[in-house]
N, C-alpha and C. Protein backbone atom coordinates (compact mmCIF):
# COMPACT_ATOMS: atom_id res chain seq x y z
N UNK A 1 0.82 -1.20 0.00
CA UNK A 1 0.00 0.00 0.00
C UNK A 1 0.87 1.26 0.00
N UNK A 2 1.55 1.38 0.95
CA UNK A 2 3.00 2.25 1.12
C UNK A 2 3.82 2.48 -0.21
N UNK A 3 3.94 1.25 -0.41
CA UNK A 3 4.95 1.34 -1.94
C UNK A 3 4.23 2.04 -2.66
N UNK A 4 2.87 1.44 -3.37
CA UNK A 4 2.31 1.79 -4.39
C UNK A 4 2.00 3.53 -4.78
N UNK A 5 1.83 4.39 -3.32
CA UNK A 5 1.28 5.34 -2.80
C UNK A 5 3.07 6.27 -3.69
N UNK A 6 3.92 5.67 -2.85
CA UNK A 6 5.24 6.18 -2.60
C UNK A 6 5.33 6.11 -4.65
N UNK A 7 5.18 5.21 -5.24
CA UNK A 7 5.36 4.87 -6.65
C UNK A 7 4.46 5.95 -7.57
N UNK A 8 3.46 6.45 -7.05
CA UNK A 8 2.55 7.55 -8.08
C UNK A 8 2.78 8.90 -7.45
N UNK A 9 3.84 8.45 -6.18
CA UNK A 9 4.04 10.56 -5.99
C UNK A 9 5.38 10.56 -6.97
N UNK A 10 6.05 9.36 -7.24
CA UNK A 10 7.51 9.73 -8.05
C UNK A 10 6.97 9.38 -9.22
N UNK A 11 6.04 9.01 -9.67
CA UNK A 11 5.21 9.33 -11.30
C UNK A 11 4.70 10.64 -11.57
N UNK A 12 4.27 10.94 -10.12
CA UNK A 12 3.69 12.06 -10.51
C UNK A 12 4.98 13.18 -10.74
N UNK A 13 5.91 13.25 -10.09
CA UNK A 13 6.97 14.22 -9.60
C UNK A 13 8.12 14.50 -11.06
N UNK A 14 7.90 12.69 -11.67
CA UNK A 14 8.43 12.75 -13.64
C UNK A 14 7.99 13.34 -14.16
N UNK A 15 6.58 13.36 -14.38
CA UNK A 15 5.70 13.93 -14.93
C UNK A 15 6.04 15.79 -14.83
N UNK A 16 5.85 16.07 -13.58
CA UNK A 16 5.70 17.47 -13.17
C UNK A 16 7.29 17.90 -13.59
N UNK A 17 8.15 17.08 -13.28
CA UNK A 17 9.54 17.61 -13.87
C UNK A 17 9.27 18.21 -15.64
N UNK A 18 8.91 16.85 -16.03
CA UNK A 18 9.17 17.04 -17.47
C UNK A 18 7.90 18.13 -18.28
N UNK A 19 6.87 18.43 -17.65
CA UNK A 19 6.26 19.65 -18.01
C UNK A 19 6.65 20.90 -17.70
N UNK A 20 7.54 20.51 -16.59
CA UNK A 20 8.07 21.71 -15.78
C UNK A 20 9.36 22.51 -16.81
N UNK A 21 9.51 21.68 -17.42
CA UNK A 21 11.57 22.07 -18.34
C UNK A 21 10.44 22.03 -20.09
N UNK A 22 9.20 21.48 -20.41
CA UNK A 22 8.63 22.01 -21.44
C UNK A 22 7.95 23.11 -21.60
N UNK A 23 7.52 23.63 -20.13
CA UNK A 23 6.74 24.76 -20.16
C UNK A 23 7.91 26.02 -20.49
N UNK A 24 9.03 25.49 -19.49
CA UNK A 24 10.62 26.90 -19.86
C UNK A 24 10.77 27.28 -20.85
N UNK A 25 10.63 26.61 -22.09
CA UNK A 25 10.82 27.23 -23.29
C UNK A 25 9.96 27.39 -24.00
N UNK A 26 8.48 27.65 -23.11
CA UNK A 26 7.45 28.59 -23.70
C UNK A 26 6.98 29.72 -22.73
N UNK A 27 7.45 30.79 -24.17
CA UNK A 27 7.25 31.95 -22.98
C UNK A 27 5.42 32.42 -22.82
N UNK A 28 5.44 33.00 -21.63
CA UNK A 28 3.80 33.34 -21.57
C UNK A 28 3.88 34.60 -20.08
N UNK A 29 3.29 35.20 -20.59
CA UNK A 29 3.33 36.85 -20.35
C UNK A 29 2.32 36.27 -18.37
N UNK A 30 3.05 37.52 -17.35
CA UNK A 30 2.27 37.69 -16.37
C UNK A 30 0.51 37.42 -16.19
N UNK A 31 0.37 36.44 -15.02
CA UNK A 31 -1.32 36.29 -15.70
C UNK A 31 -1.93 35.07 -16.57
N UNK A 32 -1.31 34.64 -17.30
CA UNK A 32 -1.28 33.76 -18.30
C UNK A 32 -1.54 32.54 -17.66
N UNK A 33 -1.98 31.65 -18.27
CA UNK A 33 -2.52 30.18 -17.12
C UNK A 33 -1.58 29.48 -17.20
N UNK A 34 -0.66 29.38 -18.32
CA UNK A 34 0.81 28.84 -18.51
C UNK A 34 1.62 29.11 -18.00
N UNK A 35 1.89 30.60 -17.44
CA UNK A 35 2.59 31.09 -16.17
C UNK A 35 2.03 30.35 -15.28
N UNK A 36 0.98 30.34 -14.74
CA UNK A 36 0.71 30.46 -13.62
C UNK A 36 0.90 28.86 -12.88
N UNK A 37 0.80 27.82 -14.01
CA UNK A 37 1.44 26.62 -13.68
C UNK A 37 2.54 26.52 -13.58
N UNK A 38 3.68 26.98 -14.43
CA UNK A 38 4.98 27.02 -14.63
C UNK A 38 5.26 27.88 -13.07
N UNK A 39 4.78 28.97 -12.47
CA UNK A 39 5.26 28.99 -11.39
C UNK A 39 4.56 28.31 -10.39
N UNK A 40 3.25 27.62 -10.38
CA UNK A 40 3.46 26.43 -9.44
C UNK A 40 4.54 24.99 -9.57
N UNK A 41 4.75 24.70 -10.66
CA UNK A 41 5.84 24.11 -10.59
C UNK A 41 6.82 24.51 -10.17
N UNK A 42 7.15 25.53 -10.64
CA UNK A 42 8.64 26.23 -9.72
C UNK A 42 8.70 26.12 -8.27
N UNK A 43 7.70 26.77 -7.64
CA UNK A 43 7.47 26.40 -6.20
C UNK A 43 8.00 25.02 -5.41
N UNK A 44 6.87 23.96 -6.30
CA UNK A 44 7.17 22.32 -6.24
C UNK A 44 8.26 22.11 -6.29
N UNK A 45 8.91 22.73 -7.38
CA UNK A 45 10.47 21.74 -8.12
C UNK A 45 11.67 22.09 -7.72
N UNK A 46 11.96 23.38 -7.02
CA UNK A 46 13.00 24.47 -6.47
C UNK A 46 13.46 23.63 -5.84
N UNK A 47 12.73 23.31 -4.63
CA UNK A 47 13.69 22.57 -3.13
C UNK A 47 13.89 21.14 -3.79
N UNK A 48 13.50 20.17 -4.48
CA UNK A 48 13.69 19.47 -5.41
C UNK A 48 15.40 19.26 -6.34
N UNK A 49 15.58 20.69 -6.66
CA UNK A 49 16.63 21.17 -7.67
C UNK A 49 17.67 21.46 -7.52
N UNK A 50 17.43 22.28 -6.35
CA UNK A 50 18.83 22.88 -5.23
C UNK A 50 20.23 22.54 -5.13
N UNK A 51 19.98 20.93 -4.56
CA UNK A 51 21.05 20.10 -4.71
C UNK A 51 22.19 20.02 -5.58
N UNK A 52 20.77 19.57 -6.83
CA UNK A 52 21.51 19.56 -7.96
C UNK A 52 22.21 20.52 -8.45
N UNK A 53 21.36 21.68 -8.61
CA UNK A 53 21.61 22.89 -9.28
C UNK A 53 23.02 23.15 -8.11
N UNK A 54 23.55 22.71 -7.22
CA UNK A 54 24.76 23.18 -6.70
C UNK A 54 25.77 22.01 -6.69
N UNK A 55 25.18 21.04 -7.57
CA UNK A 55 26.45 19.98 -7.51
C UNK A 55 26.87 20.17 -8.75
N UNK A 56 25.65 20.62 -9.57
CA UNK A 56 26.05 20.37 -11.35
C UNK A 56 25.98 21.73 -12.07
N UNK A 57 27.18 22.70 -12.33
CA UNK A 57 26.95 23.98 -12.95
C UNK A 57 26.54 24.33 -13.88
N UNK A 58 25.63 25.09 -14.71
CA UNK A 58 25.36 24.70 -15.94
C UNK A 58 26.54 24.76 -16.98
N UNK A 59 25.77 23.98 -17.68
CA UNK A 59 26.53 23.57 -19.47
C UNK A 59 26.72 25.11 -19.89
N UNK A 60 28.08 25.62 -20.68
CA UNK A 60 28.14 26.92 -20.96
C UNK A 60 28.00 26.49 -22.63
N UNK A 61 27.27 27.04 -23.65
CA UNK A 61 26.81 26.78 -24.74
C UNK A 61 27.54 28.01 -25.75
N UNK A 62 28.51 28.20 -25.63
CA UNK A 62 28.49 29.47 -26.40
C UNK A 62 27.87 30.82 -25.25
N UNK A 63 27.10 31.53 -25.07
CA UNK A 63 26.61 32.84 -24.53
C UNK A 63 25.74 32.46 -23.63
N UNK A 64 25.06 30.66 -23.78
CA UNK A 64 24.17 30.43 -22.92
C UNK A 64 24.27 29.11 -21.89
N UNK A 65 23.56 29.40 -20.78
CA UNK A 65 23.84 27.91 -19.98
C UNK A 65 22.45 26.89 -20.26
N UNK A 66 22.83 25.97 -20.29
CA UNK A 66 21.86 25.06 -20.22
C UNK A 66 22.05 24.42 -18.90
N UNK A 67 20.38 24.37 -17.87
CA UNK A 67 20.90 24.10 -16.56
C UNK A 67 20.49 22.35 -16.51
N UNK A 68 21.14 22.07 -16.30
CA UNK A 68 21.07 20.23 -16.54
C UNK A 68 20.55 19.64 -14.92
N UNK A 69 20.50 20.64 -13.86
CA UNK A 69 19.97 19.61 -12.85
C UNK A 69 18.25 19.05 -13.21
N UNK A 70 17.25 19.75 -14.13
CA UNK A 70 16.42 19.06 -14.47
C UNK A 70 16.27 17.19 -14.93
N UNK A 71 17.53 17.07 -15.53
CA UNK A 71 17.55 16.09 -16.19
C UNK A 71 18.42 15.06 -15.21
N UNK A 72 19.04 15.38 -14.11
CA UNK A 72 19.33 14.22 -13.05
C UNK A 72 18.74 14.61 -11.81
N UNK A 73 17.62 15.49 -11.80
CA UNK A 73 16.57 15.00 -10.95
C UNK A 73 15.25 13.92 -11.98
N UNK A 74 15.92 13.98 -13.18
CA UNK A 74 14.31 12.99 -13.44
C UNK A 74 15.32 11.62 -13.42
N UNK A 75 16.54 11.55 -13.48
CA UNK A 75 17.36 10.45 -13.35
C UNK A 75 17.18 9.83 -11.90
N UNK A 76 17.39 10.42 -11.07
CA UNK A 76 17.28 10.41 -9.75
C UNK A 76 15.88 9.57 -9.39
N UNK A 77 14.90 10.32 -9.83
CA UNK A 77 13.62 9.33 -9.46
C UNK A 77 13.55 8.54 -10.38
N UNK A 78 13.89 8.12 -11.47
CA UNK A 78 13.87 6.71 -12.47
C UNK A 78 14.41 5.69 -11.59
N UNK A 79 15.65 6.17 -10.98
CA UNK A 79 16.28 5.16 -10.16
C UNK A 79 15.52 4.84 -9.14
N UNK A 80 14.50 5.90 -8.03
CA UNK A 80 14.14 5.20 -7.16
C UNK A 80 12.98 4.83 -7.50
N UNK A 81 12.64 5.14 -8.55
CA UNK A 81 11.11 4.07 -8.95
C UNK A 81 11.87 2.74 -9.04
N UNK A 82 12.42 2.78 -9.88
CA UNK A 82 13.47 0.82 -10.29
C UNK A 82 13.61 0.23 -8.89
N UNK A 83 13.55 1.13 -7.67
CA UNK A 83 14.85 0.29 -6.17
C UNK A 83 13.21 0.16 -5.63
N UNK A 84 12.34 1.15 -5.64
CA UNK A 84 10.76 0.66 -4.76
C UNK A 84 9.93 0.28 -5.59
N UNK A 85 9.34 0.20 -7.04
CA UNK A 85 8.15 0.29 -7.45
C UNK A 85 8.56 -0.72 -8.21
């Protein structure tokens, strides 16, 4: 029961990652309902990111960073779905 519970908050948390890093590169003006999710995700995903975002600096691209802790926090819960679910 525990597991299963524990297994659809880290489905849900993939999920919310990966809308969370599709919504970034759509922009949408103050107000906007697309904002307004994109900063509830932010809220959600920040203390989430932290870590990362201070273990892993971003990628320098030429003029721009690409911030990569998105993509080993969804690594991160792949793995602990595989070790509980």
């Amino acid at each position: 029961m525990l597991s299963g519970l524990l297994c659809q908050v880290l489905d849900l948390a993939r999920w919310a990652v990966l809308i969370w890093v599709v919504l970034s590169w759509i922009p949408a003006p103050t107000g906007h309902p697309l904002r307004n999710v994109k900063d509830l995700l932010d809220r959600m995903l920040n203390p989430l990111l932290r870590p990362f975002r201070s273990l892993i600096p971003p990628l320098r691209a030429g003029t721009v960073g690409v911030d990569l802790s998105p993509l080993a926090l969804f690594v991160a819960i792949y793995i602990l779905q595989s070790i509980v679910c």
